[in-house]
C-alpha atoms as a PDB file:
ATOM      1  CA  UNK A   1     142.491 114.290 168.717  1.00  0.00           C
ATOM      2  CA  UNK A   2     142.897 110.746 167.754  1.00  0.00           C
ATOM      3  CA  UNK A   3     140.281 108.765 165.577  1.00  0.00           C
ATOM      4  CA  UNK A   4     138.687 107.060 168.252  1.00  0.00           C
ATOM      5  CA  UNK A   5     138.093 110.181 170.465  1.00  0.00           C
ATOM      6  CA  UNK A   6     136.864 111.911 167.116  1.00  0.00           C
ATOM      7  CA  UNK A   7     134.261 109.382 166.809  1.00  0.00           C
ATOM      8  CA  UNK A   8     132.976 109.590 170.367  1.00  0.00           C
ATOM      9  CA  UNK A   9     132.209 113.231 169.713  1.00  0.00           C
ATOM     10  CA  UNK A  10     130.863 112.670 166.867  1.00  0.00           C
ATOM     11  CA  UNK A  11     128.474 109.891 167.575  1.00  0.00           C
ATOM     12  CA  UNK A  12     128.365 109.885 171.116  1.00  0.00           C
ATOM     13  CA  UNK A  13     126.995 106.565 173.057  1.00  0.00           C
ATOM     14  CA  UNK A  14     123.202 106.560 174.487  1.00  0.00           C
ATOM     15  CA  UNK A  15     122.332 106.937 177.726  1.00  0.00           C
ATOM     16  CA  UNK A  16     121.442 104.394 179.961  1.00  0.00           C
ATOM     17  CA  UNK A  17     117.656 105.174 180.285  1.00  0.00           C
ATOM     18  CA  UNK A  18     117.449 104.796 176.357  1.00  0.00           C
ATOM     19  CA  UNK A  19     118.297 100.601 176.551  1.00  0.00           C
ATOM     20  CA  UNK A  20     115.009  99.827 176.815  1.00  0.00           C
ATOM     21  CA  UNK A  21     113.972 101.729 173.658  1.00  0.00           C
ATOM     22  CA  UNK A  22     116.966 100.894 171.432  1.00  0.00           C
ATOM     23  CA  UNK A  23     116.773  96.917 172.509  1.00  0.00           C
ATOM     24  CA  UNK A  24     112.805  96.890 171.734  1.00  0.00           C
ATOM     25  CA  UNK A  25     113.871  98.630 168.204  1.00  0.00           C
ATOM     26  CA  UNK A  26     116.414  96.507 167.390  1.00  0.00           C
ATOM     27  CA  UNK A  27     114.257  93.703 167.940  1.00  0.00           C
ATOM     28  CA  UNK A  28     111.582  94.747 165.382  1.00  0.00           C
ATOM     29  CA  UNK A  29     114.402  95.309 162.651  1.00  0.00           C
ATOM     30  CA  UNK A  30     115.538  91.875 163.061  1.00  0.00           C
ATOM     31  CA  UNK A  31     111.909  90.423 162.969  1.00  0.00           C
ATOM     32  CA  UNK A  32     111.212  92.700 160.161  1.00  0.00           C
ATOM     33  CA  UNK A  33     114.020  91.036 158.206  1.00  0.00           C
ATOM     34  CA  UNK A  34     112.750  88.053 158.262  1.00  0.00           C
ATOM     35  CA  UNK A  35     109.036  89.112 158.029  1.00  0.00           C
ATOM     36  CA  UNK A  36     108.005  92.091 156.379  1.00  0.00           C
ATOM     37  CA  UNK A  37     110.787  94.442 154.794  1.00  0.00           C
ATOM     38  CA  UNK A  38     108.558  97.637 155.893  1.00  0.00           C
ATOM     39  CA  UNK A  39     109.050  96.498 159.259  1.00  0.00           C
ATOM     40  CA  UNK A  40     112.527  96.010 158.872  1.00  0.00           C
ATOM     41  CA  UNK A  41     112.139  99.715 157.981  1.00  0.00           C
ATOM     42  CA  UNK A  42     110.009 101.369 160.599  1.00  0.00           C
ATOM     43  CA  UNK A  43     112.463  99.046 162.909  1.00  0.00           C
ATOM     44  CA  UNK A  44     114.993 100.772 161.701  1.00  0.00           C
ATOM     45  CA  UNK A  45     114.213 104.379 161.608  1.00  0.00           C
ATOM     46  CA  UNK A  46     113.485 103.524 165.359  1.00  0.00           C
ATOM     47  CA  UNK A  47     116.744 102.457 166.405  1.00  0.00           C
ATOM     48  CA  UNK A  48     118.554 105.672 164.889  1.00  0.00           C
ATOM     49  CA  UNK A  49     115.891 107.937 166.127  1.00  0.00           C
ATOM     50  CA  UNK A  50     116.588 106.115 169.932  1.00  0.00           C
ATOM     51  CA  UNK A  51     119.829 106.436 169.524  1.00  0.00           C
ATOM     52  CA  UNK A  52     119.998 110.366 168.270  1.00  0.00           C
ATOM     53  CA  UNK A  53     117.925 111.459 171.402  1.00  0.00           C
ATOM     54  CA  UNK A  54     119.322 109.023 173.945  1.00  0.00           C
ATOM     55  CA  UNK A  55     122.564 110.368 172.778  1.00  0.00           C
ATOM     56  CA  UNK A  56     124.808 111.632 175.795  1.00  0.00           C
ATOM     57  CA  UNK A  57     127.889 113.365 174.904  1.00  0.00           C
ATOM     58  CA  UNK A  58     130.917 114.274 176.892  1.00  0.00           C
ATOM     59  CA  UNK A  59     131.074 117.960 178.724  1.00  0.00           C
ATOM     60  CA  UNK A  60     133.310 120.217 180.009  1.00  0.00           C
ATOM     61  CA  UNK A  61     132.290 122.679 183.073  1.00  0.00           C
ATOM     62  CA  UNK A  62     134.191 125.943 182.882  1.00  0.00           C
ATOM     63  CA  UNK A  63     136.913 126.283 185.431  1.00  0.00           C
ATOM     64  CA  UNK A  64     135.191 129.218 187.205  1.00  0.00           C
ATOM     65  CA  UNK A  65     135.066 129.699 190.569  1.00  0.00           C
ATOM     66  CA  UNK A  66     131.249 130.722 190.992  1.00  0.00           C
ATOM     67  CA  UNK A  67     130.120 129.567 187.666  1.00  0.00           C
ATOM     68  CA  UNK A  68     126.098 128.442 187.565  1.00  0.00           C
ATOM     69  CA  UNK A  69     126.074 126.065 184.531  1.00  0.00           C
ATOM     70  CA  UNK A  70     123.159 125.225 181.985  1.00  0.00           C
ATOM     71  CA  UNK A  71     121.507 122.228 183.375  1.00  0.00           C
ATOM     72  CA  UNK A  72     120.047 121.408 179.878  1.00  0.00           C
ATOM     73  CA  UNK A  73     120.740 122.221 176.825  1.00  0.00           C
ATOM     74  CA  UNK A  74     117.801 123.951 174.859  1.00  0.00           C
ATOM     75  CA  UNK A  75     116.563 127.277 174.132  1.00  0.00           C
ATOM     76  CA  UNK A  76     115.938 130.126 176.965  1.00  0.00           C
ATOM     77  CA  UNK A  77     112.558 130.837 176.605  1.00  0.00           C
ATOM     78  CA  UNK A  78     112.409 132.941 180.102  1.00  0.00           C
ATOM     79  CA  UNK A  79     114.591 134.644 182.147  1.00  0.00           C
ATOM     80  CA  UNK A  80     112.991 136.285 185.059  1.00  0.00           C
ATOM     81  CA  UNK A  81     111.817 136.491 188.958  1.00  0.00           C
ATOM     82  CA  UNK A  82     109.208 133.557 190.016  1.00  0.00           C
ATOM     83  CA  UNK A  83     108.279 131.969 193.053  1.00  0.00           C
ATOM     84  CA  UNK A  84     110.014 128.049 193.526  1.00  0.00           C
ATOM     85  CA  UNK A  85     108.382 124.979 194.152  1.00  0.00           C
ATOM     86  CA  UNK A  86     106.394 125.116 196.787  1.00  0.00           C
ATOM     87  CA  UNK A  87     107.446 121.579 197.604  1.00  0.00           C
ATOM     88  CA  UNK A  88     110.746 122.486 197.956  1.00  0.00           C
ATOM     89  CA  UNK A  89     110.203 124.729 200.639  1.00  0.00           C
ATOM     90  CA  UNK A  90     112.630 127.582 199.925  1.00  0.00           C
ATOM     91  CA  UNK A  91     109.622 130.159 200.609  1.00  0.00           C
ATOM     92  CA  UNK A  92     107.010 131.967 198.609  1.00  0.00           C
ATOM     93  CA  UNK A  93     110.220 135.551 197.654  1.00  0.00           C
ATOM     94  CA  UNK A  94     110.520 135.099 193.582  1.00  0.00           C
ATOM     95  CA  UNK A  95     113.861 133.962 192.609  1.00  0.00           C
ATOM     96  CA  UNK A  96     115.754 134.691 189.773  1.00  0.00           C
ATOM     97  CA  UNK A  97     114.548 132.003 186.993  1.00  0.00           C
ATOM     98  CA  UNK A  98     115.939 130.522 183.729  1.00  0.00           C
ATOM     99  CA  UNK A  99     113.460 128.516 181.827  1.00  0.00           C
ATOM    100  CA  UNK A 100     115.292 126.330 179.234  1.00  0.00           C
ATOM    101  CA  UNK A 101     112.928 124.523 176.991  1.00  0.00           C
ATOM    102  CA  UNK A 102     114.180 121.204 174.963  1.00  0.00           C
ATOM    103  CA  UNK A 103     112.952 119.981 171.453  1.00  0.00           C
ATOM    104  CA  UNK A 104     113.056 116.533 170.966  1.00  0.00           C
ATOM    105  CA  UNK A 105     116.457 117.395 168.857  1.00  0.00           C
ATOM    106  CA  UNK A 106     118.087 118.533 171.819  1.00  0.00           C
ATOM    107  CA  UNK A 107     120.378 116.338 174.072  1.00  0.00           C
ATOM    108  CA  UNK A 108     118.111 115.171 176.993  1.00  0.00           C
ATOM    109  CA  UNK A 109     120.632 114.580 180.020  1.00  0.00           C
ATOM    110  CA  UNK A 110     120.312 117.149 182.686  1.00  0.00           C
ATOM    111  CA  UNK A 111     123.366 118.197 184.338  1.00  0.00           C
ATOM    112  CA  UNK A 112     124.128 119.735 188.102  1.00  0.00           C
ATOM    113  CA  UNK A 113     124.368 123.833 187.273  1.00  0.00           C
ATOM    114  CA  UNK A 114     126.842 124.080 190.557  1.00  0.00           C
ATOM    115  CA  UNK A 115     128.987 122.688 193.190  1.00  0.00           C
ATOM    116  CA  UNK A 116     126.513 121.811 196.382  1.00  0.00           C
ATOM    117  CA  UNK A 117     124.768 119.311 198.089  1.00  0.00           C
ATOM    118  CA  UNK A 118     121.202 117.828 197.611  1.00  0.00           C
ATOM    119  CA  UNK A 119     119.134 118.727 200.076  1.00  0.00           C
ATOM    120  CA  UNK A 120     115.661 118.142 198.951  1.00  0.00           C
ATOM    121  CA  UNK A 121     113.839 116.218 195.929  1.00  0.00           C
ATOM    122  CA  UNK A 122     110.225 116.315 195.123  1.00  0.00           C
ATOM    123  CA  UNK A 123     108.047 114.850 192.634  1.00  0.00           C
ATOM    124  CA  UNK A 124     104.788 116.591 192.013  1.00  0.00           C
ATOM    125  CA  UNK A 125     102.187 114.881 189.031  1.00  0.00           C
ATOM    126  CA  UNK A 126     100.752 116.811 186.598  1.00  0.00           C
ATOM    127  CA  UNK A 127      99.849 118.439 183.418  1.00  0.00           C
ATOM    128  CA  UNK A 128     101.269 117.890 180.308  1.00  0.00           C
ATOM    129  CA  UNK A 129     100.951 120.953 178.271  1.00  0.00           C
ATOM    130  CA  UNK A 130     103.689 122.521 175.937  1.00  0.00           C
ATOM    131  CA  UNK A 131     106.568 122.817 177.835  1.00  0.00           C
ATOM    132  CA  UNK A 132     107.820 125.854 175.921  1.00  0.00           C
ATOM    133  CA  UNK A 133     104.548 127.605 177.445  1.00  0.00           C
ATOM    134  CA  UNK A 134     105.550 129.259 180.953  1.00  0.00           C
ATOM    135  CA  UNK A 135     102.580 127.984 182.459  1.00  0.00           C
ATOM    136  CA  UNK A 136     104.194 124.465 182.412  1.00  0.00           C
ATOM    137  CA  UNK A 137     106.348 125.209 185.492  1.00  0.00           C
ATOM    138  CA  UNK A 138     103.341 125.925 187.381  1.00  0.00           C
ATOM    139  CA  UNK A 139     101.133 122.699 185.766  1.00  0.00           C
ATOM    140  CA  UNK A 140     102.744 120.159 184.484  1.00  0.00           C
ATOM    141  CA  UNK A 141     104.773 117.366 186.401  1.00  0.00           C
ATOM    142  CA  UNK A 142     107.918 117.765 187.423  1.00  0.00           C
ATOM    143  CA  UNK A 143     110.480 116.692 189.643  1.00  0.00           C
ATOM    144  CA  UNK A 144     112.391 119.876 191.644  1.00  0.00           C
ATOM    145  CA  UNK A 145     115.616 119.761 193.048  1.00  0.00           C
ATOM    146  CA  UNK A 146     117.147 121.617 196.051  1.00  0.00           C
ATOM    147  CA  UNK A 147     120.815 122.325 196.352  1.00  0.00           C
ATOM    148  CA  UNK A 148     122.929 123.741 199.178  1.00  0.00           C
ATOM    149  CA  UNK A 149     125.750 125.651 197.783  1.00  0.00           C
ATOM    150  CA  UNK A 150     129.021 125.948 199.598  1.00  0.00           C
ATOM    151  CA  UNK A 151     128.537 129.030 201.046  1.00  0.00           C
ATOM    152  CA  UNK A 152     125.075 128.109 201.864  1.00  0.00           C
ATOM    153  CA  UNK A 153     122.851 129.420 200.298  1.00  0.00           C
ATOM    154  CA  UNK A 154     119.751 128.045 197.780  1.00  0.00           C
ATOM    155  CA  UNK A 155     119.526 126.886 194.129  1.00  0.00           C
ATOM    156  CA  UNK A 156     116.698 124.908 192.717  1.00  0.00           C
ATOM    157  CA  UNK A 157     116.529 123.077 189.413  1.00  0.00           C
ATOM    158  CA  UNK A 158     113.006 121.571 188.193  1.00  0.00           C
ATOM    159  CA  UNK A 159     112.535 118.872 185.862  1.00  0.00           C
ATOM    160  CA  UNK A 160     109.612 119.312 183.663  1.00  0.00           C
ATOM    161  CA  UNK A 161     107.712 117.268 181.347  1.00  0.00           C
ATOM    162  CA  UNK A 162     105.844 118.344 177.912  1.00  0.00           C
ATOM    163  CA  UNK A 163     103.614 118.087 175.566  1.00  0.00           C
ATOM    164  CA  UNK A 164     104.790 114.204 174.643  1.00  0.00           C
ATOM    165  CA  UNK A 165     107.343 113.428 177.456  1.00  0.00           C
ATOM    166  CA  UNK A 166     105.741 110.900 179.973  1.00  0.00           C
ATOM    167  CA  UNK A 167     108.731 110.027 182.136  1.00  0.00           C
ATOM    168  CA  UNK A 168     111.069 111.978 184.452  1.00  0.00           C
ATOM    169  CA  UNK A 169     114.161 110.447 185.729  1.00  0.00           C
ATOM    170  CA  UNK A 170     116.327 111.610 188.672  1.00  0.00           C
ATOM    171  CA  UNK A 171     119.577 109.915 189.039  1.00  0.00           C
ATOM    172  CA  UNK A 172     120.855 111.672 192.408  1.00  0.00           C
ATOM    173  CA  UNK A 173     119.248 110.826 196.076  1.00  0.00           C
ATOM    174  CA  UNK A 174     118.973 113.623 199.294  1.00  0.00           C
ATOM    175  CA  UNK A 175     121.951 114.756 200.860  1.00  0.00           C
ATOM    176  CA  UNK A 176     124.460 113.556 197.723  1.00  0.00           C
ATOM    177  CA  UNK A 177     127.308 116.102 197.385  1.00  0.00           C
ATOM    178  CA  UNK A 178     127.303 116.646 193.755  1.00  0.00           C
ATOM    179  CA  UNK A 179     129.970 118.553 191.104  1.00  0.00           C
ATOM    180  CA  UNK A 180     129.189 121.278 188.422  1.00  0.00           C
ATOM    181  CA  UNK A 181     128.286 119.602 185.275  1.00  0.00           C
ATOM    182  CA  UNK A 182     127.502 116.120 186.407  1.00  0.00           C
ATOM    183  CA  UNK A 183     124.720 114.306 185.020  1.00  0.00           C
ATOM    184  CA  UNK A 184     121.929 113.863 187.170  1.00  0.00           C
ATOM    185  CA  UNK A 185     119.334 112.419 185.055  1.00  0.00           C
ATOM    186  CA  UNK A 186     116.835 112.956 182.066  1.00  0.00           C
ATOM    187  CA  UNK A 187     113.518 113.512 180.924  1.00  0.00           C
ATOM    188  CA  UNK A 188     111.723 111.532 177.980  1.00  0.00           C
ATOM    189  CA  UNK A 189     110.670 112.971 175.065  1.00  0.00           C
ATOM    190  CA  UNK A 190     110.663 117.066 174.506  1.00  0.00           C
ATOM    191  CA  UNK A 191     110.364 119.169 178.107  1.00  0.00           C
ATOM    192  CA  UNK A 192     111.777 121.896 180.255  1.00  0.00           C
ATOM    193  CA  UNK A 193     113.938 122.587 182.942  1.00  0.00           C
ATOM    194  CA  UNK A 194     114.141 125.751 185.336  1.00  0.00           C
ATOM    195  CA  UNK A 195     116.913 126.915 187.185  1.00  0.00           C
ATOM    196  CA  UNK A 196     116.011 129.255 190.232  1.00  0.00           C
ATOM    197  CA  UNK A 197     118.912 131.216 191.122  1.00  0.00           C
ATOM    198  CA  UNK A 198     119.977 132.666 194.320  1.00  0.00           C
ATOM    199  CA  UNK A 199     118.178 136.158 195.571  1.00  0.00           C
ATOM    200  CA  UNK A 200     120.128 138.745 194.065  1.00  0.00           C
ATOM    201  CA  UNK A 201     121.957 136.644 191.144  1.00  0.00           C
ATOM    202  CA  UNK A 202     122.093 138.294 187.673  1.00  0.00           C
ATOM    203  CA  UNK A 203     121.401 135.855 185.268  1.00  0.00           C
ATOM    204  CA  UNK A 204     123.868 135.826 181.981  1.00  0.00           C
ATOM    205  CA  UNK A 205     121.800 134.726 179.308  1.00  0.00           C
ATOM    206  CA  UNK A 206     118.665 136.403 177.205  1.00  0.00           C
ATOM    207  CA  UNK A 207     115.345 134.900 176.188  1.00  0.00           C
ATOM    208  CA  UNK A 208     116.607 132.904 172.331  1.00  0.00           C
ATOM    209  CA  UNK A 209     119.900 132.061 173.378  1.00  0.00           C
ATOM    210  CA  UNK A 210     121.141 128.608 173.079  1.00  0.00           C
ATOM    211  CA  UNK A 211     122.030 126.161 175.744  1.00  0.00           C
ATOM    212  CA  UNK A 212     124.901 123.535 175.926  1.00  0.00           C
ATOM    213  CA  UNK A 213     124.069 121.745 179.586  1.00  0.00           C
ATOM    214  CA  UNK A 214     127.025 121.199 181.924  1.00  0.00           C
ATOM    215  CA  UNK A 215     128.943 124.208 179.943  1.00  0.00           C
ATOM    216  CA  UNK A 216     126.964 127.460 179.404  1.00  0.00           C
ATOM    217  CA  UNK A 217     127.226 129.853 182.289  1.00  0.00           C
ATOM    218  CA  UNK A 218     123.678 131.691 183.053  1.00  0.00           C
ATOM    219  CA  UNK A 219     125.169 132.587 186.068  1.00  0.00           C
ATOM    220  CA  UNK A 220     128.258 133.515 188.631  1.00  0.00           C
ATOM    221  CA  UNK A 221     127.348 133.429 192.216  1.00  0.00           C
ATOM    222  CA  UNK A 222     129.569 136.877 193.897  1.00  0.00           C
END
């Protein structure tokens, strides 16, 4: 690994959704310099904070034929059968779920858990209680994803906003084929994501375990 590829690891660039925040930082540790040297400060503190969560670092999905990735990384705080989105209209059966819930340390990016196509996307408004609590995939707002896997049957994977995150973004559109591991968008600032697996999929991973998105496997589809 040469220098330059060290360094991208290491300090990986921010994501596109973060401009916004690191421009309007940058621009308050510039006026700061020339105005106040605690607001050169607080300027400051801003711009590395934006750029340690907006971070967005390079992943590698397994070469497993099958493989459901993480599509977040974060901790597992439930693994378990629950009903989908109703919005996404993949019945009222329980599914297989993984809930995955992200600290504002964690790597916001979501990523696409498996091979497929999008079928459906639905944004419902909400709640905005603790995402680590499991009643935040029934309250809060969130934006749910249906995907068509090759062999045609159902995944789902819900977007969910916490206890300070305000903004859900979706980067893919209905009826875009998508690959396992590809980003697909991100949430803003500390949230949740669900996977709902196919009926009859074992999930992989245990309630504590930690989550690298587009890399863990939770699950292999048989």
């Amino acid at each position: 690994m040469g220098l330059a590829e060290s360094l991208r690891v290491a300090f990986p660039g921010p994501h596109p959704a973060g401009r916004p925040f690191l421009f309007a930082a940058a621009v308050v540790l510039v006026v700061g310099l020339f105005v106040s040297h605690v607001l050169a400060v607080l300027g400051l503190a801003a711009l590395l904070f934006c750029l340690f969560f907006f971070r967005d670092p390079a992943r590698v999905a397994p070469p497993r034929a099958g493989a459901v990735v993480a599509p977040a990384d974060g901790r597992v705080v439930t693994v378990g059968p629950a009903v989908p989105p109703a919005e996404l209209g993949l019945g009222d059966a329980p599914l297989p779920r993984v809930g995955i819930f992200l600290s504002v340390l964690d790597v916001h990016v979501n990523r696409i858990p498996a091979d497929g196509v999008v079928t459906r996307i639905a944004y419902r408004h909400g709640r905005f209680v603790n995402a680590s609590l499991d009643k935040a995939s029934d309250e809060n707002e969130r934006n749910a994803l249906a995907i068509r896997l090759p062999d045609g049957r159902m995944l789902a994977v819900v977007q969910i906003a916490g206890l300070i995150a305000r903004r859900i973004l979706c980067d893919v559109h209905e009826g875009e084929a998508v690959r396992t591991g590809a980003r697909f968008g991100i949430i803003r600032f500390g949230s949740r994501t669900d996977l709902y697996l196919p009926a009859g999929t074992m999930p992989l991973v245990v309630p504590g375990q930690r989550m690298v998105g587009g890399e863990t496997v939770i699950a292999e589809l048989t």
